[in-house]
N, C-alpha and C. Protein backbone atom coordinates (compact mmCIF):
# COMPACT_ATOMS: atom_id res chain seq x y z
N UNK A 1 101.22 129.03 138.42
CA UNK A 1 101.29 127.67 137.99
C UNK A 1 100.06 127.24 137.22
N UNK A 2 98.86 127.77 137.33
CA UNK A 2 97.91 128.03 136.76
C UNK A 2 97.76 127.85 135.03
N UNK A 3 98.46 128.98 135.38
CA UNK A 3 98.30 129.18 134.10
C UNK A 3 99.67 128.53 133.11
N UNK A 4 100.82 128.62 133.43
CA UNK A 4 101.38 127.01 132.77
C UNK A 4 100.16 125.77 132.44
N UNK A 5 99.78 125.24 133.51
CA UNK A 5 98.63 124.10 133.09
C UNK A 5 97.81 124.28 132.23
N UNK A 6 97.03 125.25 132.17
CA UNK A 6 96.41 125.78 130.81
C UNK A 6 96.97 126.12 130.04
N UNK A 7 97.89 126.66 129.78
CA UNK A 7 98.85 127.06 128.72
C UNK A 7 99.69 125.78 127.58
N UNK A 8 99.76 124.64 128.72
CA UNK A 8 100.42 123.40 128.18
C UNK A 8 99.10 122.66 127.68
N UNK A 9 98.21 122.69 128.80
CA UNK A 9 96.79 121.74 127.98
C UNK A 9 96.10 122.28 126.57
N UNK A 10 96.48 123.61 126.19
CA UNK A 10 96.17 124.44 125.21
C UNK A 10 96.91 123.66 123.49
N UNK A 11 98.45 124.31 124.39
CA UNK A 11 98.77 123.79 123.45
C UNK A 11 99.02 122.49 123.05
N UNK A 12 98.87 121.43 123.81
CA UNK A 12 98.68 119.87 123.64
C UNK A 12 97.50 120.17 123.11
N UNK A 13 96.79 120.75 123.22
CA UNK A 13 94.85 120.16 122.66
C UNK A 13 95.10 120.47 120.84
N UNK A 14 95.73 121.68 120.89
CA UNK A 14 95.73 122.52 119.47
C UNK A 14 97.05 121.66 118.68
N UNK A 15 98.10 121.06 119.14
CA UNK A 15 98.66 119.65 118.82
C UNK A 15 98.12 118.96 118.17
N UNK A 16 96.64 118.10 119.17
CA UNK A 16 96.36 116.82 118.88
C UNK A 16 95.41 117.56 117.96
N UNK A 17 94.35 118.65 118.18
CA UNK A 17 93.62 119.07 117.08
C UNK A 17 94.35 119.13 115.28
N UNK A 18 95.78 119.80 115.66
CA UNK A 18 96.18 119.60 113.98
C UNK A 18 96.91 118.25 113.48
N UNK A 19 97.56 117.49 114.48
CA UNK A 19 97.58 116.15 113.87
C UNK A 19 96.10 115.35 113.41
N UNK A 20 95.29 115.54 114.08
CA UNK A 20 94.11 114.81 113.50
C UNK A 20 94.18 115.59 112.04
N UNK A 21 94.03 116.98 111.80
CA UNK A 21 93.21 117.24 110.88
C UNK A 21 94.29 116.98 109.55
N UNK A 22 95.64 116.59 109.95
CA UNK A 22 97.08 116.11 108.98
C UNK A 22 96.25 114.90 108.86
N UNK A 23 96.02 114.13 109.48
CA UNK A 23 95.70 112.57 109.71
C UNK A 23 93.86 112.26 108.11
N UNK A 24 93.35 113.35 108.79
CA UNK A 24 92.21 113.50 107.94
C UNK A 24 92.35 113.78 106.51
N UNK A 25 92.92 114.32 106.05
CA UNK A 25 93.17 115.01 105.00
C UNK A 25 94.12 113.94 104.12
N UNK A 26 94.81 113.53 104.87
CA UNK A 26 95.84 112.51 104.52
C UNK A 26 94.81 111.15 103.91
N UNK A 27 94.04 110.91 104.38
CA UNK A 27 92.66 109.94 104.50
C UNK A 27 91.80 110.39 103.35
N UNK A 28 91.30 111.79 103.01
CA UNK A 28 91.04 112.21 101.91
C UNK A 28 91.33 111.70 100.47
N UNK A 29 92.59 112.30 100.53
CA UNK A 29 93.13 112.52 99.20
C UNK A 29 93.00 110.93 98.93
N UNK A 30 93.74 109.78 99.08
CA UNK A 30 93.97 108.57 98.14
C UNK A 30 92.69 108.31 97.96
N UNK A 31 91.59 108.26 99.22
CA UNK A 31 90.09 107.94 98.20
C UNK A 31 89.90 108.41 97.14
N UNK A 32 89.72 109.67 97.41
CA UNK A 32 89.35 110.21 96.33
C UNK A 32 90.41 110.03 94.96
N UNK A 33 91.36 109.55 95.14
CA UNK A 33 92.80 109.44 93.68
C UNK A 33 92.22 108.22 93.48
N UNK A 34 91.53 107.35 94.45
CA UNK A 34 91.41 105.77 93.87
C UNK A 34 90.45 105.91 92.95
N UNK A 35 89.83 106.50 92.47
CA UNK A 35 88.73 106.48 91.42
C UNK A 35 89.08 106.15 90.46
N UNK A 36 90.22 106.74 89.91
CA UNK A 36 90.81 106.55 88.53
C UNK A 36 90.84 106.91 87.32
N UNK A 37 90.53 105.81 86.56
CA UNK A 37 90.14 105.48 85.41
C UNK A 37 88.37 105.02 85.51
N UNK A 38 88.10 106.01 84.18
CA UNK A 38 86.42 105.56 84.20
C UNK A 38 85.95 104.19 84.47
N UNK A 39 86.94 103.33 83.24
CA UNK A 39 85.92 101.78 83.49
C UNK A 39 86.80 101.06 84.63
N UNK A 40 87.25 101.50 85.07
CA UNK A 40 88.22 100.44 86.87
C UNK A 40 87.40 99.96 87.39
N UNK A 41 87.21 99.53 88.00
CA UNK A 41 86.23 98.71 89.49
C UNK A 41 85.68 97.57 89.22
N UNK A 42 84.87 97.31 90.05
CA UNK A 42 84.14 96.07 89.77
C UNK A 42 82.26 96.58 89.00
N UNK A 43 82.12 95.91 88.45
CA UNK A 43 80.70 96.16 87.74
C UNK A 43 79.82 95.13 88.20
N UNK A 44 78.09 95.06 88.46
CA UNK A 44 77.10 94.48 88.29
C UNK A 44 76.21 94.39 87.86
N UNK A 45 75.88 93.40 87.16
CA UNK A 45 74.76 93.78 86.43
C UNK A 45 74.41 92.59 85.66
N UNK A 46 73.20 93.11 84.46
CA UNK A 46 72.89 91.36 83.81
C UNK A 46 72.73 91.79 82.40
N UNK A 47 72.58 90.33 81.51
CA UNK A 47 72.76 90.69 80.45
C UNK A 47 71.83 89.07 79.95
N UNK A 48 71.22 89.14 78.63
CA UNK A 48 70.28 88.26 78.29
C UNK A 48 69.71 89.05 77.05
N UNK A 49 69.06 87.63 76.24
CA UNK A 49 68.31 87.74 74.39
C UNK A 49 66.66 88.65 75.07
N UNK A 50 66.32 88.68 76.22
CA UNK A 50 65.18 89.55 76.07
C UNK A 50 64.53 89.49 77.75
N UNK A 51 63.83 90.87 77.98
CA UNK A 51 63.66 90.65 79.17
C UNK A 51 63.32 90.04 80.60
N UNK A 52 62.83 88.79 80.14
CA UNK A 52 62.55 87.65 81.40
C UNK A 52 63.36 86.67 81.11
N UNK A 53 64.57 86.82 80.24
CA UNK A 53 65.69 85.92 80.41
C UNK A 53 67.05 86.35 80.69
N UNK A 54 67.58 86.94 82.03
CA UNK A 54 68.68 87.36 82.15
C UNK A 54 69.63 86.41 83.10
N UNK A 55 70.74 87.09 83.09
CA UNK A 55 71.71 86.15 83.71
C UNK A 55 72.89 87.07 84.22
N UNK A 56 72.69 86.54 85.73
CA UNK A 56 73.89 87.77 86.56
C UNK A 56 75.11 87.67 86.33
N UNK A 57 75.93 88.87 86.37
CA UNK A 57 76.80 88.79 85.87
C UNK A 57 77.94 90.11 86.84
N UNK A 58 79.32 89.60 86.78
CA UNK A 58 79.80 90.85 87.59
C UNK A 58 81.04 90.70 86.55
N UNK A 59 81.82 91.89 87.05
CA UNK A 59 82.98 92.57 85.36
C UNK A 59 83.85 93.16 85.81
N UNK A 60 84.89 92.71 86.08
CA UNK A 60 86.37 93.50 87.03
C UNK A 60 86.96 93.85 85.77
N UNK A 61 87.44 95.50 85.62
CA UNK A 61 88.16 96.09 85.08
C UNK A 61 89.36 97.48 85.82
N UNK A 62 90.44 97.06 85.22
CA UNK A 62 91.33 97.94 85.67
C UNK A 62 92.30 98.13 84.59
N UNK A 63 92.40 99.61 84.73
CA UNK A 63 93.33 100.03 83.59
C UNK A 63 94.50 99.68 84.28
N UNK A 64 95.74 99.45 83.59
CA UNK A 64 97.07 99.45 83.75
C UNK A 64 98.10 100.23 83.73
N UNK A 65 97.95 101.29 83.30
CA UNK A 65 98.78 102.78 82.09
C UNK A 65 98.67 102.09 81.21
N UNK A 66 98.60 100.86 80.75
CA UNK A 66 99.07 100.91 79.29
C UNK A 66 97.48 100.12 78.59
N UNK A 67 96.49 99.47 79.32
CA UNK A 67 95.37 98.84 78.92
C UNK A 67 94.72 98.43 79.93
N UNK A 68 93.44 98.55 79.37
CA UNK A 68 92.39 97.97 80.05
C UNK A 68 92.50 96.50 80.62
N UNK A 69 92.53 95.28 81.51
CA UNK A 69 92.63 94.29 82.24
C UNK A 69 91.13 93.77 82.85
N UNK A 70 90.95 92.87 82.70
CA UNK A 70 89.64 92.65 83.32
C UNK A 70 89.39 91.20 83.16
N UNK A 71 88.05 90.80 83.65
CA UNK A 71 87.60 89.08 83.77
C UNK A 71 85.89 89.01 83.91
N UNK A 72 85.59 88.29 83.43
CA UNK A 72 83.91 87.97 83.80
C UNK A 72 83.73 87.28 84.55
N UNK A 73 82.77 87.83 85.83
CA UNK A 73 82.48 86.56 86.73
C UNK A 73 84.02 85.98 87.42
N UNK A 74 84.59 87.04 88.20
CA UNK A 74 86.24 86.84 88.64
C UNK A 74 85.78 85.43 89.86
N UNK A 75 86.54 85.18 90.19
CA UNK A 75 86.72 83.73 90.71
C UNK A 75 87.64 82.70 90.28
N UNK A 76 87.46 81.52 90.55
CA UNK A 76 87.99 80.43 90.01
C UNK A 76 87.62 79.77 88.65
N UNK A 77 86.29 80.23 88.52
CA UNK A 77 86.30 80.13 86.81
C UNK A 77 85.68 81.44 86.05
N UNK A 78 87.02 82.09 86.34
CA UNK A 78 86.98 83.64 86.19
C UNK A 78 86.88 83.62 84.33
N UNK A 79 86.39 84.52 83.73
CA UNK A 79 86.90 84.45 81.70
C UNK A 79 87.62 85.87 81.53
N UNK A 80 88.82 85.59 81.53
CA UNK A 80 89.86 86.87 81.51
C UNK A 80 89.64 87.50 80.23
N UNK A 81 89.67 88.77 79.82
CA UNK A 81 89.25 89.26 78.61
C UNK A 81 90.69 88.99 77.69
N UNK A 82 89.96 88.87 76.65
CA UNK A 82 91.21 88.23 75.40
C UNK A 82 91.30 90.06 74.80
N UNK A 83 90.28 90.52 74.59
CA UNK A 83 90.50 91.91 74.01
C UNK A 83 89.86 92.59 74.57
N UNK A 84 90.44 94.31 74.85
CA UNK A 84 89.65 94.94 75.38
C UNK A 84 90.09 96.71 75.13
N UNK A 85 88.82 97.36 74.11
CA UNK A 85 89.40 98.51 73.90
C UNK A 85 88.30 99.49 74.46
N UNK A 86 88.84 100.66 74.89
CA UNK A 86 88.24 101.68 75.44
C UNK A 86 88.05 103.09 74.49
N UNK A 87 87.42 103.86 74.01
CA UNK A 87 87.16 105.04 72.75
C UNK A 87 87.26 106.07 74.49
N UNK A 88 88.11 106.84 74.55
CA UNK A 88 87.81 107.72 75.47
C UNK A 88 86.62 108.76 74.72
N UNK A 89 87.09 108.97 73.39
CA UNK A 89 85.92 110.06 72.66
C UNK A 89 84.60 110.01 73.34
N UNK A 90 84.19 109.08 72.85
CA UNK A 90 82.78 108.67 73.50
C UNK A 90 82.38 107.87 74.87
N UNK A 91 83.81 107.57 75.41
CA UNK A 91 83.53 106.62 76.39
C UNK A 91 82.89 104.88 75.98
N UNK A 92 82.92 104.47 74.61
CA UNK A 92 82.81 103.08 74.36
C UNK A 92 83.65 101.98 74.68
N UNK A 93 83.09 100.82 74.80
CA UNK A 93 83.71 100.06 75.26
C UNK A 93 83.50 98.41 74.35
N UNK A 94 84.89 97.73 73.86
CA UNK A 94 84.49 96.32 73.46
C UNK A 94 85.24 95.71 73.80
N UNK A 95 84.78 94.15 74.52
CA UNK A 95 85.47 93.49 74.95
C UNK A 95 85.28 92.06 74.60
N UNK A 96 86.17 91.30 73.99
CA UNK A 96 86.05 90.01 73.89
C UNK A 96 87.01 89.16 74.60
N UNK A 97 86.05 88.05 74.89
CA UNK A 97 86.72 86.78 76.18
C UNK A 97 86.32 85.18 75.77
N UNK A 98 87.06 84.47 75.82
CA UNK A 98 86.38 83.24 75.81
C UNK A 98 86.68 81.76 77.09
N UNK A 99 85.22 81.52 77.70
CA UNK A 99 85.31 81.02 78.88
C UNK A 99 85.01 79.23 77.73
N UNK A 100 84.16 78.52 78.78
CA UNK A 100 83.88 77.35 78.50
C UNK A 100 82.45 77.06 78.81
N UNK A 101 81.92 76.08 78.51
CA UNK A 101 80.47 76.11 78.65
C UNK A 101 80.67 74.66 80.02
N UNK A 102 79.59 74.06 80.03
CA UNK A 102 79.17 73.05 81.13
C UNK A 102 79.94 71.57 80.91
N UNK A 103 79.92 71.59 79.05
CA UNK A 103 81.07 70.65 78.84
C UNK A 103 82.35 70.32 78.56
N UNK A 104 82.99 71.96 78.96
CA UNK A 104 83.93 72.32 78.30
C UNK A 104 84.53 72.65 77.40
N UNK A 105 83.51 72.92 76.50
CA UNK A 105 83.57 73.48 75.00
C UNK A 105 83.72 74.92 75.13
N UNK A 106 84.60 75.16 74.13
CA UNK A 106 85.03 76.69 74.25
C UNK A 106 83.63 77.72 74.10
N UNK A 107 83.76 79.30 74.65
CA UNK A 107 82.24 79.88 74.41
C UNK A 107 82.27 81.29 74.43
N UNK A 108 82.62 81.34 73.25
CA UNK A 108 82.66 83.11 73.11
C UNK A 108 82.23 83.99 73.72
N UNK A 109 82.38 85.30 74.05
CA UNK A 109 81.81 86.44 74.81
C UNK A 109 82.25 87.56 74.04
N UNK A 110 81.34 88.74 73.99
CA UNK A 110 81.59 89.56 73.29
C UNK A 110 80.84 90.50 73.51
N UNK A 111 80.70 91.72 74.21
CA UNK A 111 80.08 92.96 74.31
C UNK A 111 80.66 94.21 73.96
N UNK A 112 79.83 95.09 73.50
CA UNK A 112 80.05 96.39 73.34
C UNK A 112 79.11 97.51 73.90
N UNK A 113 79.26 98.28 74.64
CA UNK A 113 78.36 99.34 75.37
C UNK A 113 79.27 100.67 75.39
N UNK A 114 78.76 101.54 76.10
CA UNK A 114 78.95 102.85 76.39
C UNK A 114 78.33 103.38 77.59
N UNK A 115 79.33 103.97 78.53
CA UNK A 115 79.42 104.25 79.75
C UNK A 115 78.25 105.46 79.86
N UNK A 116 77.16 105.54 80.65
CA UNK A 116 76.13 106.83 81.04
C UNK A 116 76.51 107.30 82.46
N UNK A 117 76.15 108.31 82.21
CA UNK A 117 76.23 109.49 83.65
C UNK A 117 77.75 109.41 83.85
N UNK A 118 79.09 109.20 83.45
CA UNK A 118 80.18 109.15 83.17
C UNK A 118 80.39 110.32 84.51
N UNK A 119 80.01 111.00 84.72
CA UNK A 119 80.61 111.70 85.99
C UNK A 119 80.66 111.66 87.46
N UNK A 120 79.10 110.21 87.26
CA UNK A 120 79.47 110.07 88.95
C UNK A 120 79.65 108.65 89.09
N UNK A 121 79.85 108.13 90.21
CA UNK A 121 81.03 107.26 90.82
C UNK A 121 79.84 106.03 90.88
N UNK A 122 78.46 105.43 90.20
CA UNK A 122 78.05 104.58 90.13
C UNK A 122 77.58 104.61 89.36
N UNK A 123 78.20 104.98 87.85
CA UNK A 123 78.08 105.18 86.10
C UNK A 123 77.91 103.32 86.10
N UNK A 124 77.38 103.86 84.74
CA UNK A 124 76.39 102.20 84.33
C UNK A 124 77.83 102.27 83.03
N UNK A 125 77.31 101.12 82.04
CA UNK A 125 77.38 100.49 80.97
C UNK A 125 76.54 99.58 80.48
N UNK A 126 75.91 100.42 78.96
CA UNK A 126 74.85 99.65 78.63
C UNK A 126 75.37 99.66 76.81
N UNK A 127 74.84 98.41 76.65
CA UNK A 127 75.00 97.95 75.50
C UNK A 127 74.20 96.15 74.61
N UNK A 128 75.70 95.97 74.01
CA UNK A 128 75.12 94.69 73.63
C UNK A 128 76.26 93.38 73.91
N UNK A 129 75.39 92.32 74.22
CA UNK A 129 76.65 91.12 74.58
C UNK A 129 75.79 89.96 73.83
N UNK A 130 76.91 89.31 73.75
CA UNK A 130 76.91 88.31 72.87
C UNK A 130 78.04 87.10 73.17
N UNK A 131 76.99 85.77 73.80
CA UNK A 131 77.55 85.21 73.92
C UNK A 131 76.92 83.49 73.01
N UNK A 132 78.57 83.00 72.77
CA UNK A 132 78.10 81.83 71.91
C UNK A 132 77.20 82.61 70.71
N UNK A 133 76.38 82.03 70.51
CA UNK A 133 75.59 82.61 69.16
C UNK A 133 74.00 83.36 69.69
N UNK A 134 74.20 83.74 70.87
CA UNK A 134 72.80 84.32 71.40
C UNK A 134 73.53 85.85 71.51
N UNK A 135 72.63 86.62 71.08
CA UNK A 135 72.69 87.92 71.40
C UNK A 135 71.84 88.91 71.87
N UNK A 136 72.21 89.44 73.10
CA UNK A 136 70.97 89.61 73.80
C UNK A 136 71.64 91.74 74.14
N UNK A 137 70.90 92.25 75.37
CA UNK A 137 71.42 93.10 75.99
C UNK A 137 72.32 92.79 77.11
N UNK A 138 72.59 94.53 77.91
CA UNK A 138 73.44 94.01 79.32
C UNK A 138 73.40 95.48 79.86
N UNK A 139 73.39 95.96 81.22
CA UNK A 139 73.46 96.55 81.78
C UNK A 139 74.58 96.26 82.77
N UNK A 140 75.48 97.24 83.30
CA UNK A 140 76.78 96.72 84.33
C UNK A 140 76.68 98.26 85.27
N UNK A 141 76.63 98.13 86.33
CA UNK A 141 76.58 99.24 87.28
C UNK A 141 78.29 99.28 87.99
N UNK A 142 79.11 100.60 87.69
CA UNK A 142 80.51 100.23 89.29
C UNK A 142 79.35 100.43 90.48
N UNK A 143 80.75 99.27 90.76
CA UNK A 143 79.74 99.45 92.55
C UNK A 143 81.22 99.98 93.19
C-alpha cells in the first residue's frame, strides 16, 4: 500500500509540475508577442527651443495593421494625431496634430525624429518638434 501512496503522490506531483510549466509558458509567449510594432506604447519624454526650456510630454502610439494611431499628452485634453507616417527603412517618424492653446486658439504640433537602439524594448525617439511657431528639440523614451 506503500507504495501505491508514493506512486499516486508521484504522479500527482509530476501532474501539477507540468501543468504549471503549460501555465508558464502560456504566460510567456503573449508578453513577449505584446511588443509589436516598433513605435506602439506609450513614450516619455520632453521637448523645447533650447536646453533650460523644456516641457513634459508623454506620446501614445499604436499601430493598427493598417496605421499608426496615437495622441499627445492622452487624457481629457488629449491632441490626437491628424497625420502620422512611419519610414520602416530607417525607422523615421512624422507626426502632425493640432491641440489648442490656453485660449482656445488652434496650435499646431509637428515633429519628426528617428527611433535609436531600435532593438531593445526602451528605444528612444529623437528629433525635432515644432510647435505653433517655436521650434525646438524632443527626446521620447517607450516605457
Amino acid at each position: 500500500m506503500k507504495a501505491r501512496t508514493v506512486a499516486r503522490a508521484a504522479a500527482s506531483l509530476a501532474a501539477s509540475l507540468a501543468a504549471s510549466l503549460i501555465v508558464a509558458l502560456l504566460l510567456i509567449v503573449p508578453a513577449r508577442a505584446q511588443e509589436g510594432h516598433p513605435m506602439s506604447g506609450s513614450w516619455i519624454g520632453d521637448f523645447g527651443p533650447n536646453k533650460d526650456q523644456r516641457t513634459r510630454v508623454v506620446v501614445t502610439m499604436e499601430w493598427n495593421g493598417k496605421e499608426l494611431v496615437g495622441s499627445i499628452n492622452p487624457g481629457p485634453n488629449a491632441i490626437p494625431f491628424k497625420v502620422a507616417r512611419v519610414n520602416p527603412t530607417d525607422w523615421s517618424l512624422h507626426v502632425e496634430a493640432e491641440g489648442k492653446d490656453a485660449k482656445g486658439q488652434p496650435v499646431a504640433y509637428v515633429f519628426d525624429g528617428t527611433i535609436d537602439d531600435l532593438g531593445t524594448y526602451n528605444r528612444s525617439i529623437v528629433g525635432t518638434w515644432t510647435t505653433g511657431g517655436v521650434k525646438g528639440d524632443f527626446s521620447i523614451t517607450r516605457q
